[in-house]
Structures are given as structure tokens and as C-alpha cells.
PDB file of N, CA and C in Angstrom:
ATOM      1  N   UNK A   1     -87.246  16.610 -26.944  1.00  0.00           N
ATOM      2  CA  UNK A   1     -86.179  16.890 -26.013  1.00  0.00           C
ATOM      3  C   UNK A   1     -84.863  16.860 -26.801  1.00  0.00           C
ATOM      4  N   UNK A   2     -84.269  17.823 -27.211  1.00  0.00           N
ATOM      5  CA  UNK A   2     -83.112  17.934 -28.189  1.00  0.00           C
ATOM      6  C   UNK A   2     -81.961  18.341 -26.874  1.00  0.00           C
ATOM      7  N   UNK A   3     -81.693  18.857 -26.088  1.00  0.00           N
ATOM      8  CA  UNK A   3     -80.692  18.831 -25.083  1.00  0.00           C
ATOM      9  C   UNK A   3     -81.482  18.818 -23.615  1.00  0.00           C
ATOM     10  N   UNK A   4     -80.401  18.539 -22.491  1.00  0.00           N
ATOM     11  CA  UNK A   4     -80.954  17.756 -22.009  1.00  0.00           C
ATOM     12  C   UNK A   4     -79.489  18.160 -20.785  1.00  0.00           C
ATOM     13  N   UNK A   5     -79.914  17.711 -19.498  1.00  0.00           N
ATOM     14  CA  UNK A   5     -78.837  17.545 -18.392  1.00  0.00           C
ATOM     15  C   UNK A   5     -78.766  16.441 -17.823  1.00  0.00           C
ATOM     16  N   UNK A   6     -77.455  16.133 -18.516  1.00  0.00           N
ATOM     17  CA  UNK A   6     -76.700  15.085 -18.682  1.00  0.00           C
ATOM     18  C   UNK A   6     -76.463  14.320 -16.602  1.00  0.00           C
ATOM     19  N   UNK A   7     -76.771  13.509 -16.557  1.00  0.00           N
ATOM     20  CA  UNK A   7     -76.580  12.853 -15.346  1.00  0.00           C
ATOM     21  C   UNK A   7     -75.861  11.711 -15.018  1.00  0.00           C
ATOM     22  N   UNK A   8     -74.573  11.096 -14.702  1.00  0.00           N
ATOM     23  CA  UNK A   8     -73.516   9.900 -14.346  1.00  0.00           C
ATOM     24  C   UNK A   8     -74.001   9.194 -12.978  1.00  0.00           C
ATOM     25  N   UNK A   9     -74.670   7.971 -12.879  1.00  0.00           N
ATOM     26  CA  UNK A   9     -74.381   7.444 -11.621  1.00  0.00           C
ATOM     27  C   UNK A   9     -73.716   7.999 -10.392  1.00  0.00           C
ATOM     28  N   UNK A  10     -71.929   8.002 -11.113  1.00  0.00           N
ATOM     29  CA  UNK A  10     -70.774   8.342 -10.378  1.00  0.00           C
ATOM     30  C   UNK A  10     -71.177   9.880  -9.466  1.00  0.00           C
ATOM     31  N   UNK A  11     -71.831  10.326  -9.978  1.00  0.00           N
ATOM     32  CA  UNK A  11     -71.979  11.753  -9.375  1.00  0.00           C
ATOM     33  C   UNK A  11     -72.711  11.917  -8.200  1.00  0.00           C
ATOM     34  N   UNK A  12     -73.567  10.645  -7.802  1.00  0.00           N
ATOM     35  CA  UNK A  12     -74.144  10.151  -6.306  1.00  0.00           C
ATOM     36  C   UNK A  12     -73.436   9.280  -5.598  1.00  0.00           C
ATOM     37  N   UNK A  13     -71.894   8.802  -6.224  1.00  0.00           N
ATOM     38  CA  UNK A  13     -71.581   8.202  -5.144  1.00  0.00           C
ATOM     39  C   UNK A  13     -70.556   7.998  -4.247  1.00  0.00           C
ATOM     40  N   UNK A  14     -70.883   7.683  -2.582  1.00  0.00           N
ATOM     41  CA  UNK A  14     -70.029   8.127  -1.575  1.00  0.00           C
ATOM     42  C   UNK A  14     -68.762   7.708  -1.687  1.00  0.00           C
ATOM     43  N   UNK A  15     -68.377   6.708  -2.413  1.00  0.00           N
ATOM     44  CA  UNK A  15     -67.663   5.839  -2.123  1.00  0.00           C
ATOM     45  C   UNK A  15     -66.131   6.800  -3.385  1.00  0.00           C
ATOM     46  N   UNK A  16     -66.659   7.641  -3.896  1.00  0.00           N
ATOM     47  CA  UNK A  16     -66.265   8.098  -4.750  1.00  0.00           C
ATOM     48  C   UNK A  16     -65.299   9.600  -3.826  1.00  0.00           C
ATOM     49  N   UNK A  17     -63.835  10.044  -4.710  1.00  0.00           N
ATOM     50  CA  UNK A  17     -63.818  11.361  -4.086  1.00  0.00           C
ATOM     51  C   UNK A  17     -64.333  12.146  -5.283  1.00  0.00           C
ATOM     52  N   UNK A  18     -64.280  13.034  -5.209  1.00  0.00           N
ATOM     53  CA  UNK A  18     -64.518  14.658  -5.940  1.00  0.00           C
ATOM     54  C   UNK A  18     -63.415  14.448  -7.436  1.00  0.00           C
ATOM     55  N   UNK A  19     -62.559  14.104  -6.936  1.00  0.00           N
ATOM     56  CA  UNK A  19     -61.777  14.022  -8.383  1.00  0.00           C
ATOM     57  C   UNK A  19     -62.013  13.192  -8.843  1.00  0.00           C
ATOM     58  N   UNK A  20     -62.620  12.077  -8.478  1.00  0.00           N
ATOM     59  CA  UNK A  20     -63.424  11.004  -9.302  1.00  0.00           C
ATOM     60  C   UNK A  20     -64.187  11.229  -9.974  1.00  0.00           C
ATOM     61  N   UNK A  21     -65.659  12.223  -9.684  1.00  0.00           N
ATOM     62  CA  UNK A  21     -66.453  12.293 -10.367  1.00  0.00           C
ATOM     63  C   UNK A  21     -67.570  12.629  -9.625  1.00  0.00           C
ATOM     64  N   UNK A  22     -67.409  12.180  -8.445  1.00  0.00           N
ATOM     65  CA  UNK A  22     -68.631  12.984  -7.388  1.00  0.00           C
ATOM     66  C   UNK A  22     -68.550  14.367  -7.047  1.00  0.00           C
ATOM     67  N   UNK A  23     -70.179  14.790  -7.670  1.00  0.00           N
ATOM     68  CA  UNK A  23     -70.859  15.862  -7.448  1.00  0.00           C
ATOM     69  C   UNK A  23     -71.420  16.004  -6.676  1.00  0.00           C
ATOM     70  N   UNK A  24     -71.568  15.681  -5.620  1.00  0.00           N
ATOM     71  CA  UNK A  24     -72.226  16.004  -3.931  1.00  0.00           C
ATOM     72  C   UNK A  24     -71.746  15.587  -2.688  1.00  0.00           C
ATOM     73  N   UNK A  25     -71.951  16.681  -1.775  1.00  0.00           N
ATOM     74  CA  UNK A  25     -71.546  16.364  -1.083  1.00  0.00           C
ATOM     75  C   UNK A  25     -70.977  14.809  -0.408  1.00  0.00           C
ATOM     76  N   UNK A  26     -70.205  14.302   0.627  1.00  0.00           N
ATOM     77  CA  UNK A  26     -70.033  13.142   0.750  1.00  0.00           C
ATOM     78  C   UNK A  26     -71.200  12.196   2.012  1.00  0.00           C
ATOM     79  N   UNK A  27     -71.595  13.182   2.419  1.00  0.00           N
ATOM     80  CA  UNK A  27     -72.901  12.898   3.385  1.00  0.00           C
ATOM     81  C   UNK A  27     -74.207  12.613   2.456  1.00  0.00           C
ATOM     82  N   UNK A  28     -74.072  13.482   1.646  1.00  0.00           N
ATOM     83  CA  UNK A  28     -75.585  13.330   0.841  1.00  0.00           C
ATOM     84  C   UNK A  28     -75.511  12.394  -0.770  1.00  0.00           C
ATOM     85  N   UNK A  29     -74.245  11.771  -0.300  1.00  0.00           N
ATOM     86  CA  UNK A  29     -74.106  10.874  -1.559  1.00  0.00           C
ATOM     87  C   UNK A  29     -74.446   9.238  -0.898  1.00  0.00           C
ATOM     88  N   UNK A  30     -74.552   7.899  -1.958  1.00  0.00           N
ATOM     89  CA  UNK A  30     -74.760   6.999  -1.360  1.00  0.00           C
ATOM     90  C   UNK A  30     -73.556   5.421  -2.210  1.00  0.00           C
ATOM     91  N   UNK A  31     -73.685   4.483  -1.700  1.00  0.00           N
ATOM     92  CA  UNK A  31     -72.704   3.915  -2.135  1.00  0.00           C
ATOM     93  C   UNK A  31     -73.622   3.327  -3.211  1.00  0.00           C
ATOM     94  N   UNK A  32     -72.424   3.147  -4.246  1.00  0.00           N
ATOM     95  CA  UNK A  32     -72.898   2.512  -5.522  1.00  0.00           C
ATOM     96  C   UNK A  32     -74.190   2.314  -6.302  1.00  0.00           C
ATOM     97  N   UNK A  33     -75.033   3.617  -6.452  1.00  0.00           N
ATOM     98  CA  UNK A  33     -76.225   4.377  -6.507  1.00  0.00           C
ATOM     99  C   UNK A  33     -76.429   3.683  -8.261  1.00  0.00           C
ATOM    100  N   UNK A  34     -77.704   2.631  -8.475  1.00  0.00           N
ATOM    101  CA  UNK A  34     -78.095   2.028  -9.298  1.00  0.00           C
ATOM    102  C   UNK A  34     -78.826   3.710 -10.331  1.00  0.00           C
ATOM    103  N   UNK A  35     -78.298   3.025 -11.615  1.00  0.00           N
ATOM    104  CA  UNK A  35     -79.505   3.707 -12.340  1.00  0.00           C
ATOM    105  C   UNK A  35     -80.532   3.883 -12.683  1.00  0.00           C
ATOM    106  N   UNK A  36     -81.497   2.531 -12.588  1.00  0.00           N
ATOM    107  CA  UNK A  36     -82.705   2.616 -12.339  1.00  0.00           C
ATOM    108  C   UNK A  36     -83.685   3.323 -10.865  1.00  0.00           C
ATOM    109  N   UNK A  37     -82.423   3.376  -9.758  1.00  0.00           N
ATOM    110  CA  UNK A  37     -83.113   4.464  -8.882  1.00  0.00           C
ATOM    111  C   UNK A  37     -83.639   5.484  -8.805  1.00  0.00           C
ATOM    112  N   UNK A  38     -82.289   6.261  -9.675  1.00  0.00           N
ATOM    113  CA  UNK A  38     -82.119   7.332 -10.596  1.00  0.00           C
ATOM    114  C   UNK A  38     -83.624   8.303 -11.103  1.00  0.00           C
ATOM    115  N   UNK A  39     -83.743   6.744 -12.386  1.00  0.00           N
ATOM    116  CA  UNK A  39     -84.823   6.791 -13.046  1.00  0.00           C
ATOM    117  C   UNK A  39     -86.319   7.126 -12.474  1.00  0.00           C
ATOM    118  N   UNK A  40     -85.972   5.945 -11.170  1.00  0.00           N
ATOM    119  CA  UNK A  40     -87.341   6.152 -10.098  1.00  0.00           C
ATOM    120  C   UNK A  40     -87.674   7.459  -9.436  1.00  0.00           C
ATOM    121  N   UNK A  41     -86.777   8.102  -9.186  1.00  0.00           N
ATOM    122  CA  UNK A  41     -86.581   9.044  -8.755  1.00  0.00           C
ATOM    123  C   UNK A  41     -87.512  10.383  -9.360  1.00  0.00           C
ATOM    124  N   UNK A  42     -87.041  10.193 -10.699  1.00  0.00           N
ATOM    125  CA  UNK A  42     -87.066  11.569 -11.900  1.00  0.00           C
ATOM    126  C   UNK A  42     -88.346  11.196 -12.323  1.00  0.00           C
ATOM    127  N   UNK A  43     -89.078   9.828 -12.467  1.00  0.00           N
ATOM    128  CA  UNK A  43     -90.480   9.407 -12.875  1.00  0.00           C
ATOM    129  C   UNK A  43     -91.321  10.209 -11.884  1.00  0.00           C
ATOM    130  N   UNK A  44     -90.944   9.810 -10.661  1.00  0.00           N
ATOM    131  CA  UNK A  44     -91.909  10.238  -9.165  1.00  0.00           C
ATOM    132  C   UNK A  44     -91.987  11.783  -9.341  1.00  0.00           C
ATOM    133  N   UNK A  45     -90.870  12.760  -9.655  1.00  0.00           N
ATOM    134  CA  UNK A  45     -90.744  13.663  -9.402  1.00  0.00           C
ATOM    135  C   UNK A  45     -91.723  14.431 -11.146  1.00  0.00           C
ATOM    136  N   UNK A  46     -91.778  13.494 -11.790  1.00  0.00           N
ATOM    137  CA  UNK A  46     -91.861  14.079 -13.569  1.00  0.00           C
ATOM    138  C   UNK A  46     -91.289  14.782 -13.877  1.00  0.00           C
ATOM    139  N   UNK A  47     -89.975  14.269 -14.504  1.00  0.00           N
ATOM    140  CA  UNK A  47     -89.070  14.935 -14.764  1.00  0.00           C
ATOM    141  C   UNK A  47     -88.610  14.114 -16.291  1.00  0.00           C
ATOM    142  N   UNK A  48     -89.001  14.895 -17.424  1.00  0.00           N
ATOM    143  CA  UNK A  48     -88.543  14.063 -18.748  1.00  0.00           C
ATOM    144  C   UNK A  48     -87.009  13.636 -18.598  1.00  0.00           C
ATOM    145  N   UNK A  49     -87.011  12.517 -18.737  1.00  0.00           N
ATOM    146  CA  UNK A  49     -85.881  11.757 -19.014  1.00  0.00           C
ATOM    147  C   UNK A  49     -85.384  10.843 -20.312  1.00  0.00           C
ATOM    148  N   UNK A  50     -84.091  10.526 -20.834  1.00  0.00           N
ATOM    149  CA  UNK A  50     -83.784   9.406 -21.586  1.00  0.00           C
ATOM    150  C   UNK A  50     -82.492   8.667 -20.994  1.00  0.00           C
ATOM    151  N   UNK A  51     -82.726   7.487 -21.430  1.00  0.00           N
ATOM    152  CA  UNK A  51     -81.438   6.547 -20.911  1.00  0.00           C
ATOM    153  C   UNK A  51     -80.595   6.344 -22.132  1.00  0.00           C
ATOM    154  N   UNK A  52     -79.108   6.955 -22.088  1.00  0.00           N
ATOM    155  CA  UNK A  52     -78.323   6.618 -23.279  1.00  0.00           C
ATOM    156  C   UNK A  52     -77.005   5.687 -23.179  1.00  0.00           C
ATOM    157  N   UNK A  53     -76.325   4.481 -23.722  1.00  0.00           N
ATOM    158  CA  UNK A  53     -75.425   3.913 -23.026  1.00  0.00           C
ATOM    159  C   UNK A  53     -74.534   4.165 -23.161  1.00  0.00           C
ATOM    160  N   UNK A  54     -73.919   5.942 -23.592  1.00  0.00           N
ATOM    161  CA  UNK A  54     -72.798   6.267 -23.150  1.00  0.00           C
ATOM    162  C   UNK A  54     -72.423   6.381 -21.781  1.00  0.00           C
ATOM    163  N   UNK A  55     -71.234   6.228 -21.641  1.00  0.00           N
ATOM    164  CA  UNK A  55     -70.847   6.179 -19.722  1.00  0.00           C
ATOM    165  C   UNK A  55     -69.716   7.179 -19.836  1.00  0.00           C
ATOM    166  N   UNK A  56     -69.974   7.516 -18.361  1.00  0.00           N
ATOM    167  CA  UNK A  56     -68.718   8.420 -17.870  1.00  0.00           C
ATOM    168  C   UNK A  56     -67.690   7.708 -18.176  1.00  0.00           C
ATOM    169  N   UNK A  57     -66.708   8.986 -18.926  1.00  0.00           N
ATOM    170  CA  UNK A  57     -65.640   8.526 -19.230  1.00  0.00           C
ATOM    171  C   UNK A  57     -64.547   7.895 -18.707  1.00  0.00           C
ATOM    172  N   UNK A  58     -64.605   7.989 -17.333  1.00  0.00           N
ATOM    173  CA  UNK A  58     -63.443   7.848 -16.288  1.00  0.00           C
ATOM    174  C   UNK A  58     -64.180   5.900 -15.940  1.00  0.00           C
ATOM    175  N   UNK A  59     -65.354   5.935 -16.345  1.00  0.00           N
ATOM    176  CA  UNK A  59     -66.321   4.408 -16.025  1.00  0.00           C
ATOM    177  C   UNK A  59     -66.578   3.736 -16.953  1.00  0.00           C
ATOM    178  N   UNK A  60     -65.976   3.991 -17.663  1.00  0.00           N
ATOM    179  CA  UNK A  60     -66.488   3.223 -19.487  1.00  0.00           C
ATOM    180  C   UNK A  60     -66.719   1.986 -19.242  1.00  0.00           C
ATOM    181  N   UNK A  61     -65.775   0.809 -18.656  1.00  0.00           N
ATOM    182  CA  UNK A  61     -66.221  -0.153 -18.498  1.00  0.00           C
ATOM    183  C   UNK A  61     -67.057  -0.701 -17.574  1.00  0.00           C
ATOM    184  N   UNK A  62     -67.416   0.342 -16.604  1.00  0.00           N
ATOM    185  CA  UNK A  62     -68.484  -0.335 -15.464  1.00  0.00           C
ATOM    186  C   UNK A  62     -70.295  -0.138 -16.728  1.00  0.00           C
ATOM    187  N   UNK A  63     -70.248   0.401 -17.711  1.00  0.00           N
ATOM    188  CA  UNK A  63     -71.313   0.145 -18.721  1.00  0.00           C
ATOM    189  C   UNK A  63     -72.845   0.320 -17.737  1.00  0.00           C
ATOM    190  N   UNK A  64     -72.556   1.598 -17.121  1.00  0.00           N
ATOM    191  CA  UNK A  64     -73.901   2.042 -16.407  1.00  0.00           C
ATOM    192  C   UNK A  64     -74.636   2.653 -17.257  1.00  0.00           C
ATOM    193  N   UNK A  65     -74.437   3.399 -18.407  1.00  0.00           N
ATOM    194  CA  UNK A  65     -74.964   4.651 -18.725  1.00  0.00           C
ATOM    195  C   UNK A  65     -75.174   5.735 -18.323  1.00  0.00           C
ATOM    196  N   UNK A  66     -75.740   6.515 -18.975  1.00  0.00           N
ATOM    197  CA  UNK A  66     -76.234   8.270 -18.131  1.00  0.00           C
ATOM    198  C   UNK A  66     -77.782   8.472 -18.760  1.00  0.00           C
ATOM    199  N   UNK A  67     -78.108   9.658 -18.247  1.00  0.00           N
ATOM    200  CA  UNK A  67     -79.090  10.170 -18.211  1.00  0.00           C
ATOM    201  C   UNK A  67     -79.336  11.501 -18.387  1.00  0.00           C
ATOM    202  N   UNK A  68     -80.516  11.573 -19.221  1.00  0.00           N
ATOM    203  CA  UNK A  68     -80.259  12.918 -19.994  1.00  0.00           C
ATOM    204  C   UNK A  68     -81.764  13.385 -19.600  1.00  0.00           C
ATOM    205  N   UNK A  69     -81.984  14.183 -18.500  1.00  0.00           N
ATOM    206  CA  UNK A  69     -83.271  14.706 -17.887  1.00  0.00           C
ATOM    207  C   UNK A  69     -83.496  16.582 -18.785  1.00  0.00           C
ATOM    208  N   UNK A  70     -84.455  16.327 -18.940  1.00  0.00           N
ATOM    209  CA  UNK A  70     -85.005  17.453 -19.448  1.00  0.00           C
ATOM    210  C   UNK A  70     -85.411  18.450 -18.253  1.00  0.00           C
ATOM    211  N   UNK A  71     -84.741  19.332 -17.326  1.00  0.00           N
ATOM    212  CA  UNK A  71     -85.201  19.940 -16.090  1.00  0.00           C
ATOM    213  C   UNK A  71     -85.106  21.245 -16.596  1.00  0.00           C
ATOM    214  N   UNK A  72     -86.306  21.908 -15.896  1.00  0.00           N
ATOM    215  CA  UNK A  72     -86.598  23.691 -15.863  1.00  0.00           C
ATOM    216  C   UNK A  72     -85.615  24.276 -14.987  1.00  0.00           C
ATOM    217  N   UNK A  73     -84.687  23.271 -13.772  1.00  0.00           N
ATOM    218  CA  UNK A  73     -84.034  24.844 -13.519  1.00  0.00           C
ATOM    219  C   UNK A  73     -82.178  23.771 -13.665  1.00  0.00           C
ATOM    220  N   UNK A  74     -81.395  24.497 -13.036  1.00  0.00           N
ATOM    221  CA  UNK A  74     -79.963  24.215 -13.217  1.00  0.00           C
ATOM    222  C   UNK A  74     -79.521  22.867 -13.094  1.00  0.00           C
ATOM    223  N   UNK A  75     -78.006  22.440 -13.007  1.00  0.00           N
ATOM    224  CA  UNK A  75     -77.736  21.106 -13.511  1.00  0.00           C
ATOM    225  C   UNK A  75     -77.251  20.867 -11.954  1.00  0.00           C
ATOM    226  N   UNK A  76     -77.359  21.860 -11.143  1.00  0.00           N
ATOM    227  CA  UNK A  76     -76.713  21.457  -9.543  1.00  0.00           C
ATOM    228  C   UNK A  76     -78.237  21.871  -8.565  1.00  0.00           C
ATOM    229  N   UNK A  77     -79.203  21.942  -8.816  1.00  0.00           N
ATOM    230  CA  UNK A  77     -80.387  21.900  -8.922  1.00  0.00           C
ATOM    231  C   UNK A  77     -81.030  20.724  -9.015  1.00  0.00           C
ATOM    232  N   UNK A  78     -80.951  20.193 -10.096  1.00  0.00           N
ATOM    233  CA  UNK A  78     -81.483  18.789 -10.094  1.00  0.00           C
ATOM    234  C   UNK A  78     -80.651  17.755  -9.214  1.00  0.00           C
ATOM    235  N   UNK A  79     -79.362  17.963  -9.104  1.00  0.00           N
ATOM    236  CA  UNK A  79     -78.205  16.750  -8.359  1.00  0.00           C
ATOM    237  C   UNK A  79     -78.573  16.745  -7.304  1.00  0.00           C
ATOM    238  N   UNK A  80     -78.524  18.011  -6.729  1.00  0.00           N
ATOM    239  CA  UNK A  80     -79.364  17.901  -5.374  1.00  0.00           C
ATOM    240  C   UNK A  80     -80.893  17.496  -4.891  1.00  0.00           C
ATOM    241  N   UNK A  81     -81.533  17.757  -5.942  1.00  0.00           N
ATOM    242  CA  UNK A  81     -82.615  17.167  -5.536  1.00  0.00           C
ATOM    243  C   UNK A  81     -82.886  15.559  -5.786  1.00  0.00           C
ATOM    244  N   UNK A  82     -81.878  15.142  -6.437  1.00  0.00           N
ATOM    245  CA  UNK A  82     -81.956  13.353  -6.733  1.00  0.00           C
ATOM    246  C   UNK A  82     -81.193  13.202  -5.453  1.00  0.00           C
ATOM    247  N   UNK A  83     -79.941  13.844  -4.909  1.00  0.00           N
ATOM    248  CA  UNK A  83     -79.493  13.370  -3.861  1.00  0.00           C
ATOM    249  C   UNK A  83     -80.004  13.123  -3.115  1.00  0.00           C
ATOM    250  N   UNK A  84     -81.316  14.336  -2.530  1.00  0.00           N
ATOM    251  CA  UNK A  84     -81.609  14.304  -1.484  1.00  0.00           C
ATOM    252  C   UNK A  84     -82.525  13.187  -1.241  1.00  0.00           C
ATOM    253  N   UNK A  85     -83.123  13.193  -2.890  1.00  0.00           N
ATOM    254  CA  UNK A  85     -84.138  11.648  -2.934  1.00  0.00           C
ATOM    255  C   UNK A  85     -83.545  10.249  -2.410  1.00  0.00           C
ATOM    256  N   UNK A  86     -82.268   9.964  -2.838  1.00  0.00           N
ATOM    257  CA  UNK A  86     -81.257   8.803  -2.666  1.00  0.00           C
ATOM    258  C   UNK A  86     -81.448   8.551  -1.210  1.00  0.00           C
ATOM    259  N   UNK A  87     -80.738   9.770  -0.783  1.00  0.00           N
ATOM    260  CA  UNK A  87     -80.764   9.697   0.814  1.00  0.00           C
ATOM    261  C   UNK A  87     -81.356   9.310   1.719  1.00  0.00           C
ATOM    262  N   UNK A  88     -82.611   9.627   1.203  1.00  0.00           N
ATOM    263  CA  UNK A  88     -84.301   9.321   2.090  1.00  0.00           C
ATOM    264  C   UNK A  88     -84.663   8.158   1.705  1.00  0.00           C
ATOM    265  N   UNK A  89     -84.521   7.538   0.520  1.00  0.00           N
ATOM    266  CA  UNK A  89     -84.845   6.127   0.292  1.00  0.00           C
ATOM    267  C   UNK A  89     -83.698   5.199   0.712  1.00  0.00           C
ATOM    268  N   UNK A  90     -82.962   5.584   1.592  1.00  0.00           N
ATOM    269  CA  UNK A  90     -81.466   4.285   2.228  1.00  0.00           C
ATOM    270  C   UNK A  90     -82.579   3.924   3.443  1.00  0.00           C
TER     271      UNK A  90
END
């Protein structure tokens, strides 16, 4: 897996606006969305993944990391489909 779509916590969550860093909608986002959910998520679904501890830049010190999923189709493609996962597991 040499590149990869890059994934931020921040980008699932509600609590967040759009100029923050959230990438979904505000209905289909959730508050303070763990990364190991994430992870659970992309395992269930088999979806190659790695965990790296760079963080969104705007989050450097909240020291979540990101995630670098290896997916067959687009990068708003996969967001939505982890969202929709998030959602259903509240």
C-alpha cells in the first residue's frame, strides 16, 4: 500500500463546523468520533488500512492520528460510507 486515502477523526465530527474540518454532513456526523471506531468500521467492511500518528493539522495537539485506507473507489465515497457506519452504531 504505497498511497492511500488519508482519513482525520475531525472529518466525522458534529460538534465541528465545515471550516473546521468536517467533511459531512452535520446530521450524519457524530460527536467526538474515536479512532479506533474508525478502524472497526474499515476491518468489518475490509478495507486495507494503516494507523499513522500524524494529526490534522488544525488538531496537532489533540494527538488522534489519521488513517490511511487503501479504497477502490473515491475519498468522499469512503467518508460517507464510514459516516453512515458511525451513525448506525450511536
Amino acid at each position: 500500500m504505497d498511497k492511500g486515502l488519508v482519513l482525520y477523526p475531525c472529518y466525522f465530527n458534529s460538534s465541528l463546523k465545515r471550516s473546521e474540518g468536517r467533511r459531512v454532513p452535520l446530521l450524519s456526523g457524530v460527536q467526538n468520533p474515536e479512532p479506533v471506531i474508525i478502524e472497526r468500521i474499515l476491518t468489518r467492511k475490509q478495507v486495507p488500512f494503516r494507523r499513522e500518528k500524524k494529526s490534522h493539522p488544525s488538531y496537532w495537539w489533540k494527538g488522534q492520528g489519521r488513517i490511511v485506507a487503501d479504497f477502490k473507489g473515491t475519498k468522499g465515497e469512503l467518508i460517507r460510507l464510514i459516516s453512515n457506519e458511525l451513525k448506525n452504531s450511536e
